[in-house]
C-alpha atoms as a PDB file:
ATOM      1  CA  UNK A   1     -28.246  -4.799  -2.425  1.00  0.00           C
ATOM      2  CA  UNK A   2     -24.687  -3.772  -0.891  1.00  0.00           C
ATOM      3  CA  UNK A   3     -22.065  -5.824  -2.679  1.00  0.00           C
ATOM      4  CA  UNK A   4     -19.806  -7.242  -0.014  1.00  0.00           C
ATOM      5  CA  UNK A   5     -17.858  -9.617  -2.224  1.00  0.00           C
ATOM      6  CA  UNK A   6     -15.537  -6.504  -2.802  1.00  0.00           C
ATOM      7  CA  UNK A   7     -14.403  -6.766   0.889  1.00  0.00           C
ATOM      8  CA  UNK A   8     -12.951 -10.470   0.119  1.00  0.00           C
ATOM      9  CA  UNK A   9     -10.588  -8.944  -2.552  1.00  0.00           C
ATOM     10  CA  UNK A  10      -7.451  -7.870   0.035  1.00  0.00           C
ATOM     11  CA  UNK A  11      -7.495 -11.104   2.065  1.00  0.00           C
ATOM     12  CA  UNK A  12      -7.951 -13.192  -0.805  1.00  0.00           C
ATOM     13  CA  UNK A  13      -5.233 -11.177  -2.475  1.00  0.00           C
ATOM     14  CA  UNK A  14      -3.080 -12.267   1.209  1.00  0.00           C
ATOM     15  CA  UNK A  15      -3.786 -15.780   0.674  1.00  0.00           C
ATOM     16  CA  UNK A  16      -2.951 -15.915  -2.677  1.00  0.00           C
ATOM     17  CA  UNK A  17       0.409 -14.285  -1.730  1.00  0.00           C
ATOM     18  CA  UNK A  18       0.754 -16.357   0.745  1.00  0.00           C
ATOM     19  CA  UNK A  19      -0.164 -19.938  -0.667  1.00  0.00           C
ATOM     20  CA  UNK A  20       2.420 -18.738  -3.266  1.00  0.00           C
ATOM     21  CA  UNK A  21       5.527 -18.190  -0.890  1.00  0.00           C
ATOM     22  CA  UNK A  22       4.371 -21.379   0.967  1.00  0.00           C
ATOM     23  CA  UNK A  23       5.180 -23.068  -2.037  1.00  0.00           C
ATOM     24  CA  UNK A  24       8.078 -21.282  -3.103  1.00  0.00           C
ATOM     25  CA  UNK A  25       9.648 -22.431   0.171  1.00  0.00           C
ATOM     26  CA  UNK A  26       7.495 -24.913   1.854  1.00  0.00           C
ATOM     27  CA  UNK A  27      10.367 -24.752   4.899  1.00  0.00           C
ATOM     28  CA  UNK A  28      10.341 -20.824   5.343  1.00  0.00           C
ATOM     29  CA  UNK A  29       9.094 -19.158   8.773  1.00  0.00           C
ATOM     30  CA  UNK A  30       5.623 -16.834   8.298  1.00  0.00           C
ATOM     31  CA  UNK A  31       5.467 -15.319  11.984  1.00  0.00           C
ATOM     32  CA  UNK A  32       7.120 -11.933  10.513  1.00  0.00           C
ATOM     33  CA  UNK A  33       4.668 -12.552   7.366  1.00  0.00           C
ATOM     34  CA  UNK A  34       1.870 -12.847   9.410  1.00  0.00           C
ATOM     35  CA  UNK A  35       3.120 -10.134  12.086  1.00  0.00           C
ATOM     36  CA  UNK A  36       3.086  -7.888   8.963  1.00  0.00           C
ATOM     37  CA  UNK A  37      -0.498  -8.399   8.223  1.00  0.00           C
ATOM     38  CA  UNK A  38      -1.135  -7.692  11.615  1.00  0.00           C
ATOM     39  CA  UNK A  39       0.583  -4.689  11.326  1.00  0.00           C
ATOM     40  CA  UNK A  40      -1.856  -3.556   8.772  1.00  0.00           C
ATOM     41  CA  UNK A  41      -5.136  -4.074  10.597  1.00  0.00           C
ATOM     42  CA  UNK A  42      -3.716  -1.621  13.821  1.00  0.00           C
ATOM     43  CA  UNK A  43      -3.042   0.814  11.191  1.00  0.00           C
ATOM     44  CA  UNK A  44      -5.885   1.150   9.665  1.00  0.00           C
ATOM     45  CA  UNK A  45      -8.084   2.164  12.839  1.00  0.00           C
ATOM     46  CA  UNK A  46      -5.788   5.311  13.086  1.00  0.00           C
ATOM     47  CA  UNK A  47      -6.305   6.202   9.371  1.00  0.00           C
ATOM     48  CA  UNK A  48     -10.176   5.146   9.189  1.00  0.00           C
ATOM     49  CA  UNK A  49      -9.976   8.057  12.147  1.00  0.00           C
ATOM     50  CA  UNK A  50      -8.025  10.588  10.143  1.00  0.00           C
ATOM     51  CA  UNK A  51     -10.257  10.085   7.005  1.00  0.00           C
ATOM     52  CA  UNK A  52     -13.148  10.923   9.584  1.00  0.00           C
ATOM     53  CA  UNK A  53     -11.599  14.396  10.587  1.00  0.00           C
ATOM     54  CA  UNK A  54     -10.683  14.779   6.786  1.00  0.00           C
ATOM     55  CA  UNK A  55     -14.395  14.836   6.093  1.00  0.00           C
ATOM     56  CA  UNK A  56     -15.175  16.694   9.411  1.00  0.00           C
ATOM     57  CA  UNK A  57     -13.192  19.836   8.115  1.00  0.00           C
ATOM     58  CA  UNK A  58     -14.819  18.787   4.754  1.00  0.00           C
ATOM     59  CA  UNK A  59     -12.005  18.346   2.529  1.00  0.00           C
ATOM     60  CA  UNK A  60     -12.581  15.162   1.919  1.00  0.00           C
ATOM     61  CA  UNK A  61     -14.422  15.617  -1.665  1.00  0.00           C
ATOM     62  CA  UNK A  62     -14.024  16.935  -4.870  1.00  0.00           C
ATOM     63  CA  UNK A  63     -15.466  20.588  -3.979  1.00  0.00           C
ATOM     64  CA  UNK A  64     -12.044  22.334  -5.315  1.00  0.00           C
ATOM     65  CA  UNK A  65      -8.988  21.667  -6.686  1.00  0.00           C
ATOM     66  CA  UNK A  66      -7.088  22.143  -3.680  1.00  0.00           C
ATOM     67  CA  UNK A  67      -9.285  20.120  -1.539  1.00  0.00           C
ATOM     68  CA  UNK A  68      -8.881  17.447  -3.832  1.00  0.00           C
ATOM     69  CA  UNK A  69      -5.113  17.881  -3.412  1.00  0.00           C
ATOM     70  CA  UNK A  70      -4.824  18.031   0.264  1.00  0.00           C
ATOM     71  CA  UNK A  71      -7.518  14.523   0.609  1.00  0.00           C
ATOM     72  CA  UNK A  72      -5.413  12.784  -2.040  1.00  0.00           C
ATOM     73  CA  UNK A  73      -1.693  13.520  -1.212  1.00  0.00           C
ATOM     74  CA  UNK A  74      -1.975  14.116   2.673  1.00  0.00           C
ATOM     75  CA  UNK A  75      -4.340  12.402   4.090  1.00  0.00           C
ATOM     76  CA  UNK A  76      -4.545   9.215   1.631  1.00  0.00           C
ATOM     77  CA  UNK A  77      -1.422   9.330   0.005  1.00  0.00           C
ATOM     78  CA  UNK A  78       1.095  10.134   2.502  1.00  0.00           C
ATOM     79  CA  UNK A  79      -0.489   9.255   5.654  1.00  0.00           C
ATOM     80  CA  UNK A  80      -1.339   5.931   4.574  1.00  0.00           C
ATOM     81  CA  UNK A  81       2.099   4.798   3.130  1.00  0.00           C
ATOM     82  CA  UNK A  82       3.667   6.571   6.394  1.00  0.00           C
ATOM     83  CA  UNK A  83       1.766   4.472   8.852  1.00  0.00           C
ATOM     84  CA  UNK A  84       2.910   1.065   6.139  1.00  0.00           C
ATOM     85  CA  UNK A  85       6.375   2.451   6.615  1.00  0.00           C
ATOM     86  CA  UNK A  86       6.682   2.527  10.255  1.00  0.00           C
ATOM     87  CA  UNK A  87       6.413  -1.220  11.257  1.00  0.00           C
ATOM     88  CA  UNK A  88       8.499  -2.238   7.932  1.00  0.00           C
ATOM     89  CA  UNK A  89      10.917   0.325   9.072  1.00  0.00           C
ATOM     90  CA  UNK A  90      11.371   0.068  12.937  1.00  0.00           C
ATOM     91  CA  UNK A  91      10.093  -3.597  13.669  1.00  0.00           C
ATOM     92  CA  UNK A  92       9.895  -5.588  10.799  1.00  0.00           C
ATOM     93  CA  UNK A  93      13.148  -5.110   9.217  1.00  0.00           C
ATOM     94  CA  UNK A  94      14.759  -5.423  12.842  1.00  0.00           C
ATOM     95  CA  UNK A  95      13.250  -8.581  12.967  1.00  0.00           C
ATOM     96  CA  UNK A  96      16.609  -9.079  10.034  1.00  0.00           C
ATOM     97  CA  UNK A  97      13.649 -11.317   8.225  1.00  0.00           C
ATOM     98  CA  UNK A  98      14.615  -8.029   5.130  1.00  0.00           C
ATOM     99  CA  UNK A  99      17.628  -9.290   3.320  1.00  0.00           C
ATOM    100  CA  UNK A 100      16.722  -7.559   0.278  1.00  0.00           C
ATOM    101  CA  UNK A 101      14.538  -5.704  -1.847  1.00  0.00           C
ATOM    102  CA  UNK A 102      12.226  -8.833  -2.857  1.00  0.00           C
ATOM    103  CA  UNK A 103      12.407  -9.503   1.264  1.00  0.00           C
ATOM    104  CA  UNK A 104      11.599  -6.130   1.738  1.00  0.00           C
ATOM    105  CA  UNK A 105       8.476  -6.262  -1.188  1.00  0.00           C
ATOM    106  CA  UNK A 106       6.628  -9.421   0.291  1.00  0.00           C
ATOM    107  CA  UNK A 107       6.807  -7.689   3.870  1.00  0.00           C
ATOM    108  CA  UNK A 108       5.260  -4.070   2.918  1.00  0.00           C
ATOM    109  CA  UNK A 109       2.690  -6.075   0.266  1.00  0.00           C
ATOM    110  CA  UNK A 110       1.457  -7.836   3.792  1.00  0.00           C
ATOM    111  CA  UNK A 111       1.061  -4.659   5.403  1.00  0.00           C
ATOM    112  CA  UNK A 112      -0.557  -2.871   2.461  1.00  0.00           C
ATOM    113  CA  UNK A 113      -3.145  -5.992   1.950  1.00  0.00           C
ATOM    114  CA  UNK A 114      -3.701  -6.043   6.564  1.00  0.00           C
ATOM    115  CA  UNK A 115      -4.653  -2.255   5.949  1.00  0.00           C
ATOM    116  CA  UNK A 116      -6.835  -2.361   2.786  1.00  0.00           C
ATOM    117  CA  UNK A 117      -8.861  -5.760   4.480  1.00  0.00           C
ATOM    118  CA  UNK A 118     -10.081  -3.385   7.559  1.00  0.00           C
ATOM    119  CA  UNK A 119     -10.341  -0.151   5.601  1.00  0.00           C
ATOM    120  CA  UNK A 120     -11.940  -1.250   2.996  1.00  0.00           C
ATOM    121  CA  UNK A 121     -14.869  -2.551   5.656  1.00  0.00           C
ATOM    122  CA  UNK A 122     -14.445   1.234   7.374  1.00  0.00           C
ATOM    123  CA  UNK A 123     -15.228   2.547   3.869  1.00  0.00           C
ATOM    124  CA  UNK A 124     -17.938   0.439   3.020  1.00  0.00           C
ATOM    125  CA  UNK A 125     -19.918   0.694   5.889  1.00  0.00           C
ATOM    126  CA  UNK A 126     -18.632   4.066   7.623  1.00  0.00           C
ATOM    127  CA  UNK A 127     -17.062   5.877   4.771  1.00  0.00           C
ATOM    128  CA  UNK A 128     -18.651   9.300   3.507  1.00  0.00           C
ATOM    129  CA  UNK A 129     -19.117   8.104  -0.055  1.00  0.00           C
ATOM    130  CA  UNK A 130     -17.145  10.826  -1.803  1.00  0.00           C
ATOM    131  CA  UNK A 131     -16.422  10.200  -5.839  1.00  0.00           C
ATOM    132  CA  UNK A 132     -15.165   7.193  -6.897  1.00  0.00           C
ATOM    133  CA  UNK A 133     -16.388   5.235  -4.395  1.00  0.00           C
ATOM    134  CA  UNK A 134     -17.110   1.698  -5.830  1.00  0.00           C
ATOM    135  CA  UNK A 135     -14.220   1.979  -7.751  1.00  0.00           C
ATOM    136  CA  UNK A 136     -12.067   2.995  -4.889  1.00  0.00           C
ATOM    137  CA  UNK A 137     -13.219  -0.332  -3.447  1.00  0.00           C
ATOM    138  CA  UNK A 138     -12.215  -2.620  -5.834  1.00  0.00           C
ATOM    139  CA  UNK A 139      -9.012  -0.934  -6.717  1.00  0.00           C
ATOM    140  CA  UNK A 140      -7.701  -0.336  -3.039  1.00  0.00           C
ATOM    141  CA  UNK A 141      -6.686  -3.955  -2.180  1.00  0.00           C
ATOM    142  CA  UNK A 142      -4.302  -3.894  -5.685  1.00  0.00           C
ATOM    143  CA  UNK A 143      -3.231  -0.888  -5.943  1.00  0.00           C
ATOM    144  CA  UNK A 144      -2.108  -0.916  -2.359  1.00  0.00           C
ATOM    145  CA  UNK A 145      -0.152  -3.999  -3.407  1.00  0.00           C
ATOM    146  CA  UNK A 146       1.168  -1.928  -5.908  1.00  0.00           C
ATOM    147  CA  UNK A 147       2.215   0.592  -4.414  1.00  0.00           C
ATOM    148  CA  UNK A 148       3.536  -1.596  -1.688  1.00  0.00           C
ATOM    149  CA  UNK A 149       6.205  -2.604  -4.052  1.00  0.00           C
ATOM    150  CA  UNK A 150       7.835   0.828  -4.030  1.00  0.00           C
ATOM    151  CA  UNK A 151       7.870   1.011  -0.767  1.00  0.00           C
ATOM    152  CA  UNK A 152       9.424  -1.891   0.043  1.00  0.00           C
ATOM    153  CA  UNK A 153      11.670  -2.368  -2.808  1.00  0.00           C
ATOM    154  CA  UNK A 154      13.507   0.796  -1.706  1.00  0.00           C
ATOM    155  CA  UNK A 155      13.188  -0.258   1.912  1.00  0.00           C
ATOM    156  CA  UNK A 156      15.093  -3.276   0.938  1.00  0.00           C
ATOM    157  CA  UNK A 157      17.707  -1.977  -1.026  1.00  0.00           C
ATOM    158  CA  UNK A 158      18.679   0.479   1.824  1.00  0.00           C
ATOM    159  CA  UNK A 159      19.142  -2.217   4.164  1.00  0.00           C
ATOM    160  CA  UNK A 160      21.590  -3.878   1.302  1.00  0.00           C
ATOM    161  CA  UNK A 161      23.112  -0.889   0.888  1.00  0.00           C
ATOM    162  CA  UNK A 162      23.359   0.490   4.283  1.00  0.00           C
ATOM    163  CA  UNK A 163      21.849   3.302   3.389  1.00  0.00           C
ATOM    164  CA  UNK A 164      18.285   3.560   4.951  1.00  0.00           C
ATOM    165  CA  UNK A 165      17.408   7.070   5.028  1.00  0.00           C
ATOM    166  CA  UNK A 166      18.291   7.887   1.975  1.00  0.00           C
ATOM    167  CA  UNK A 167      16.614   5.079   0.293  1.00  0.00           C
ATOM    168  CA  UNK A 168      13.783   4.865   2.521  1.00  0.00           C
ATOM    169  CA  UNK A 169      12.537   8.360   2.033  1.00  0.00           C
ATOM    170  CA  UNK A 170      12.994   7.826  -1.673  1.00  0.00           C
ATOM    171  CA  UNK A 171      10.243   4.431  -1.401  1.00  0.00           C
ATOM    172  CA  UNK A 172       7.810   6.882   0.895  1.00  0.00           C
ATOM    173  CA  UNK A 173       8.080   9.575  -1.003  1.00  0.00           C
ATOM    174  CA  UNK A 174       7.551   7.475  -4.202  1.00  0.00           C
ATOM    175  CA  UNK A 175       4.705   5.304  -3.100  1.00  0.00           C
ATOM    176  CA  UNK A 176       2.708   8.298  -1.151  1.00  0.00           C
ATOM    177  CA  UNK A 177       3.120  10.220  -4.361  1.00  0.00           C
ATOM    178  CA  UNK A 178       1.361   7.254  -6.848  1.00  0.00           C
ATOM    179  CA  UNK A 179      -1.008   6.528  -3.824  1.00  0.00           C
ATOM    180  CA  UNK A 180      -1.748  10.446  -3.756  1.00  0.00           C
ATOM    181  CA  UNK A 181      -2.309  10.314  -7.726  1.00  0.00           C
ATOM    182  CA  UNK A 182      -4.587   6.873  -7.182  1.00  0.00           C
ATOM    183  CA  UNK A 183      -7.123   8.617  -5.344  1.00  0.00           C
ATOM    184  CA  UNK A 184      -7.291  12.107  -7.339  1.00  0.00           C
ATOM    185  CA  UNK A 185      -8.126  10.427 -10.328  1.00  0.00           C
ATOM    186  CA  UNK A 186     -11.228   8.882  -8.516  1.00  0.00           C
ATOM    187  CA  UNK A 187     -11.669  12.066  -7.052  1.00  0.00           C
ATOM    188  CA  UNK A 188     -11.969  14.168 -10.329  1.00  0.00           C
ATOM    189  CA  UNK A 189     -13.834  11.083 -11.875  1.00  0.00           C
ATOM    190  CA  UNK A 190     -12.136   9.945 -14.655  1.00  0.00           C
ATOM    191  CA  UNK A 191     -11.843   6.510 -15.357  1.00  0.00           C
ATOM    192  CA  UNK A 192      -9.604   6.807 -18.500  1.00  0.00           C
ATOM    193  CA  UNK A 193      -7.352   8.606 -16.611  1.00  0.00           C
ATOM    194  CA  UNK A 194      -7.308   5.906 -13.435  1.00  0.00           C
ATOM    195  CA  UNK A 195      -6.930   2.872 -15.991  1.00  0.00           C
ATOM    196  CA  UNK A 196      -3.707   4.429 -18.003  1.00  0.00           C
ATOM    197  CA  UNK A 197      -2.373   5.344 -14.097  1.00  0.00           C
ATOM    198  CA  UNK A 198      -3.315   2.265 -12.912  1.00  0.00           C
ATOM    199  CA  UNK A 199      -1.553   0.306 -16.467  1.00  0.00           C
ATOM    200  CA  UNK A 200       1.990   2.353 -15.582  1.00  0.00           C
ATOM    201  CA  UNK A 201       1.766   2.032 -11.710  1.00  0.00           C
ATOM    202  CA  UNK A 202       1.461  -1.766 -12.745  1.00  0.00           C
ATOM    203  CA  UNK A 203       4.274  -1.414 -15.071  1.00  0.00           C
ATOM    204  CA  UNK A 204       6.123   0.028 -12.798  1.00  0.00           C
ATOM    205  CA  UNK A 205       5.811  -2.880  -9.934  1.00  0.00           C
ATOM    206  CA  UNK A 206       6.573  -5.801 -12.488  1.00  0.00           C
ATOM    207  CA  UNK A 207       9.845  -3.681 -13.328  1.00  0.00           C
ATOM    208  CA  UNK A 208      11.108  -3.289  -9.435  1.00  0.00           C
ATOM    209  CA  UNK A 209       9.672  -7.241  -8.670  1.00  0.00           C
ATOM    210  CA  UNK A 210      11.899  -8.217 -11.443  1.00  0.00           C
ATOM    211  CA  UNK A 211      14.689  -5.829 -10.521  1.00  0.00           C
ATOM    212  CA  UNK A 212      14.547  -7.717  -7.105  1.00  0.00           C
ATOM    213  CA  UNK A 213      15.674 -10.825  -8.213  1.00  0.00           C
ATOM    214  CA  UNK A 214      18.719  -9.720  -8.940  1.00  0.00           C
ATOM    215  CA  UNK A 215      19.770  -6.415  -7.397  1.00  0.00           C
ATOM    216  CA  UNK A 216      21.462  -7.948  -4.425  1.00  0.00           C
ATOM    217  CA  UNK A 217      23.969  -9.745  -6.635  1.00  0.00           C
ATOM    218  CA  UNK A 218      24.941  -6.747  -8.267  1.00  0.00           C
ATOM    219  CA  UNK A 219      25.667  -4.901  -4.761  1.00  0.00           C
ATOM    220  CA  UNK A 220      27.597  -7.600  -3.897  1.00  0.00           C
END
């Protein structure tokens, strides 16, 4: 029998994120929060599409190295944290909802979580069941989150600092890079290698959440 609880895991992981802000400020404004989630389910129709070429010119499995390579870091890695980037980056954060890097965190973790809610149901129903599969179903809702926290930690501190470009690129290129390393472990089917990844990508999050508290202090 198909297990379908593993669809729940990125809204509930929304919910959760979002019953928590609620009561960290029971008077704050969610339209942006919510636009944000949005956001993430318009994205993923594109990407479902471009993971359907990917296995159209059949490089969307572990059949060589390179293959593996090009799936993980192009068309996972990069594409997906390029389409997050996009609203953060031209609507969102002229929305001036993005103070900071914490601001700038909660906003790319609702993308990431809109995205994985609708992609994980493209994968589970319409996918091409390449390695990893179950395991790429559970983990895609967290480590999205995850990685969602580069993203928009740098996003924030570039609005801080008035330095977008340079800070942006350095979230993208950060966050496609883990996401690209997230899905060629799967790929190449090595669990001990996905759970110390997935320990230090966590690591790495707590680190920059915490950071986030106080960075903007120190740039003032």
């Amino acid at each position: 029998m198909a297990n379908y609880s593993v669809l729940l895991i990125s809204p509930l992981l929304f919910i959760a994120l979002y019953l928590f802000l609620k009561y960290r400020y029971p008077k704050g404004e969610f339209r942006q929060f919510f636009r944000a989630f949005i956001y993430g389910l318009i994205i993923a129709i594109p990407l479902a599409l471009l993971d359907q070429f990917a296995h159209f010119l059949n490089i969307d499995g572990a059949l060589s190295l390179r293959r593996m390579a090009v799936y993980s870091f192009v068309i996972i890695g990069f594409a997906h944290e390029l389409f997050k980037f996009l609203p953060l980056h031209f609507d969102i954060a002229r929305k001036k909802v993005i103070k900071g890097s914490a601001d700038g965190i909660v906003y790319s973790m609702a993308i990431a979580l809109g995205l994985t809610t609708l992609f994980a149901v493209y994968y589970h129903f319409l996918g091409n069941h390449v390695e990893g599969n179950l395991i790429y179903l559970i983990a895609i809702g967290p480590m999205n989150a995850l990685f969602a926290v580069i993203l928009g930690f740098f996003a924030g501190m570039g609005i801080m600092r008035k330095n977008r470009f340079v800070d942006s690129m350095t979230g993208l290129g950060a966050a496609s890079f883990f996401h690209g390393v997230f899905r060629f472990t799967l790929l190449s089917n090595d669990p001990l290698f996905f759970a110390v990844f997935a320990l230090g990508t966590l690591l790495i999050a707590v680190i920059l959440i915490n950071r986030s508290r106080y960075v903007r202090s120190d740039l003032k």
